[in-house]
Protein backbone atom coordinates (compact mmCIF):
# COMPACT_ATOMS: atom_id res chain seq x y z
CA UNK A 1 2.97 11.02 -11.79
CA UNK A 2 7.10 10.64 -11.22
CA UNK A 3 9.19 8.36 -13.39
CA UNK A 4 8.74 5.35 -10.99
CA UNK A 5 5.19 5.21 -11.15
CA UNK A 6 4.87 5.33 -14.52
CA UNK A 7 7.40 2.63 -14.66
CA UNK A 8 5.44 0.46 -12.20
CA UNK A 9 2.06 1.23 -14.36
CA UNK A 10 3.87 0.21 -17.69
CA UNK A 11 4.88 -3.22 -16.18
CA UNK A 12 1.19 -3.25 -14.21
CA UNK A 13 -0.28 -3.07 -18.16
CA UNK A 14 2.46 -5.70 -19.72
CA UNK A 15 2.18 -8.69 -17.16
CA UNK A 16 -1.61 -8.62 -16.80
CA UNK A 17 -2.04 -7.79 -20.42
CA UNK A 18 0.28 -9.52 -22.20
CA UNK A 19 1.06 -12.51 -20.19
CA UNK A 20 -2.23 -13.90 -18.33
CA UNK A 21 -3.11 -15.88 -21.43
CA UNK A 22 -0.56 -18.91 -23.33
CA UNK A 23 3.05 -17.56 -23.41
CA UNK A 24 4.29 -16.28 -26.66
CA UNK A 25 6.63 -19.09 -28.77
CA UNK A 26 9.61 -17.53 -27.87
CA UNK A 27 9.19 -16.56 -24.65
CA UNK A 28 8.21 -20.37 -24.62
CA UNK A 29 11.27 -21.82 -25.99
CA UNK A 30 13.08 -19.57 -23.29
CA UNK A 31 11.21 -21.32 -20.89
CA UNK A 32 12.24 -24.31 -21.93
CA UNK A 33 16.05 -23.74 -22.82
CA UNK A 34 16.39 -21.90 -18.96
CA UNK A 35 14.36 -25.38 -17.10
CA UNK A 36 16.91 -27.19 -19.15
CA UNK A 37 19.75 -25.81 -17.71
CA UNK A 38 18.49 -25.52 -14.18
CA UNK A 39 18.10 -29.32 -14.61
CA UNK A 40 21.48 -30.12 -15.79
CA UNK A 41 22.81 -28.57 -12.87
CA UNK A 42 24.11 -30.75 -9.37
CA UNK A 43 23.00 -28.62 -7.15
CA UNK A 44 20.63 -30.31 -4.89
CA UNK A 45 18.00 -28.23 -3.26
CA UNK A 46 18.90 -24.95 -5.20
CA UNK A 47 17.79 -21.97 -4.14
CA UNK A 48 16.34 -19.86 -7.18
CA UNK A 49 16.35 -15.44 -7.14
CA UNK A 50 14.19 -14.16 -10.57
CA UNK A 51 14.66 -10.74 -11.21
CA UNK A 52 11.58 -9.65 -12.78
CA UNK A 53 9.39 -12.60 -12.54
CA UNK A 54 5.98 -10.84 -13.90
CA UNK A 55 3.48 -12.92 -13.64
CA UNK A 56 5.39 -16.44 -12.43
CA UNK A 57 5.23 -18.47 -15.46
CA UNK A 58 8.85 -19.36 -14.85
CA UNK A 59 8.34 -19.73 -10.96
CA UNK A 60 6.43 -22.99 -11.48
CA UNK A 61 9.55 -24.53 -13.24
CA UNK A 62 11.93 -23.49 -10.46
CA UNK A 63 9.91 -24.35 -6.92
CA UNK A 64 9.82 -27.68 -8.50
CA UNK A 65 13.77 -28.18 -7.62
CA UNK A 66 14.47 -25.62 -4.76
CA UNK A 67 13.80 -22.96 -3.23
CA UNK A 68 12.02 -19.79 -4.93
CA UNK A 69 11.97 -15.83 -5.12
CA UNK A 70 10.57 -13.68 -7.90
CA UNK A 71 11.17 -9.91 -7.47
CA UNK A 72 9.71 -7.61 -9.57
CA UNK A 73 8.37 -3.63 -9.99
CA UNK A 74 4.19 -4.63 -10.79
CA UNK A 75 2.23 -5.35 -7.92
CA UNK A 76 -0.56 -6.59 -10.39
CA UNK A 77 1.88 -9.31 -11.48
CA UNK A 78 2.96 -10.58 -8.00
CA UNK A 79 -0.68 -10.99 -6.85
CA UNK A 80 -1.54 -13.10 -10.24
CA UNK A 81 2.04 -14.75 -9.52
CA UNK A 82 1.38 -15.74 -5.80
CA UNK A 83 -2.01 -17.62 -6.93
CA UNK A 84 -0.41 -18.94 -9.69
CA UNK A 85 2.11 -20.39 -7.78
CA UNK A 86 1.72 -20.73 -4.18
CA UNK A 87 4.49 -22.36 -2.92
CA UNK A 88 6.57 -19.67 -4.27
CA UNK A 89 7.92 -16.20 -2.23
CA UNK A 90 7.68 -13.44 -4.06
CA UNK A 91 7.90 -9.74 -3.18
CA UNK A 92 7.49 -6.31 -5.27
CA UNK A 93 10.40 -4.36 -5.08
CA UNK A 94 12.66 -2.81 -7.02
CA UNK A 95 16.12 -4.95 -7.81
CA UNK A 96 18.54 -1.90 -7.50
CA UNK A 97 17.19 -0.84 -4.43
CA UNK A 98 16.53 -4.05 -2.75
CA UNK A 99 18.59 -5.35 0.28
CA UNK A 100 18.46 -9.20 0.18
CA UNK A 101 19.83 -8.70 4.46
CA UNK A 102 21.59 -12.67 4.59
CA UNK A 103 19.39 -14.08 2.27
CA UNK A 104 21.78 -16.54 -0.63
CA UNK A 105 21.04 -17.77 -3.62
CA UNK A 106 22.44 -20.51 -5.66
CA UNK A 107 20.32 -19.36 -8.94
CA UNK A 108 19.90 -16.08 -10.24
């Protein structure tokens, strides 16, 4: 098994592990601080990147305001993600290696 694969099977085991069930407190009040922000903001329509979205927990905070993609390495997390939040893009990939072609984001 090469580096990446073991990478991709240690975020496999974290998401569906750790974060299928109620989100830790302070991951939580992260939540909550980040939807904050995002709210304060005048940006109508705004359209959201997440870098490592797991599981989309945050995803159903930001396709509430705009637009949405959640990238991240666990293809066990983007298939719980997509159910969780359907009206939500998301694609597994690997952030320094992905090519967003014209794609803009207001949000990252």
């Amino acid at each position: 098994m090469n580096s990446r694969d073991k990478e991709i099977g240690y975020w496999d085991f974290w998401n569906i592990k750790s974060r299928l069930g109620a989100l830790d407190p302070t991951a939580a009040q992260v939540g909550e601080v980040i939807s904050g922000e995002m709210l304060s903001l005048s940006i109508s329509n705004p359209r959201f990147l997440e870098v490592g979205c797991g599981t989309g927990w945050m995803a159903e905070q930001c396709v509430r305001r705009g637009g949405y993609l959640g990238l991240d390495l666990s293809p066990k997390a983007i298939e719980v993600a997509q159910k969780r939040v359907p009206g939500a893009r998301f694609c597994v990939t690997d952030f320094v290696t992905w090519d967003p072609k014209v794609e803009r984001f207001d949000i990252l």
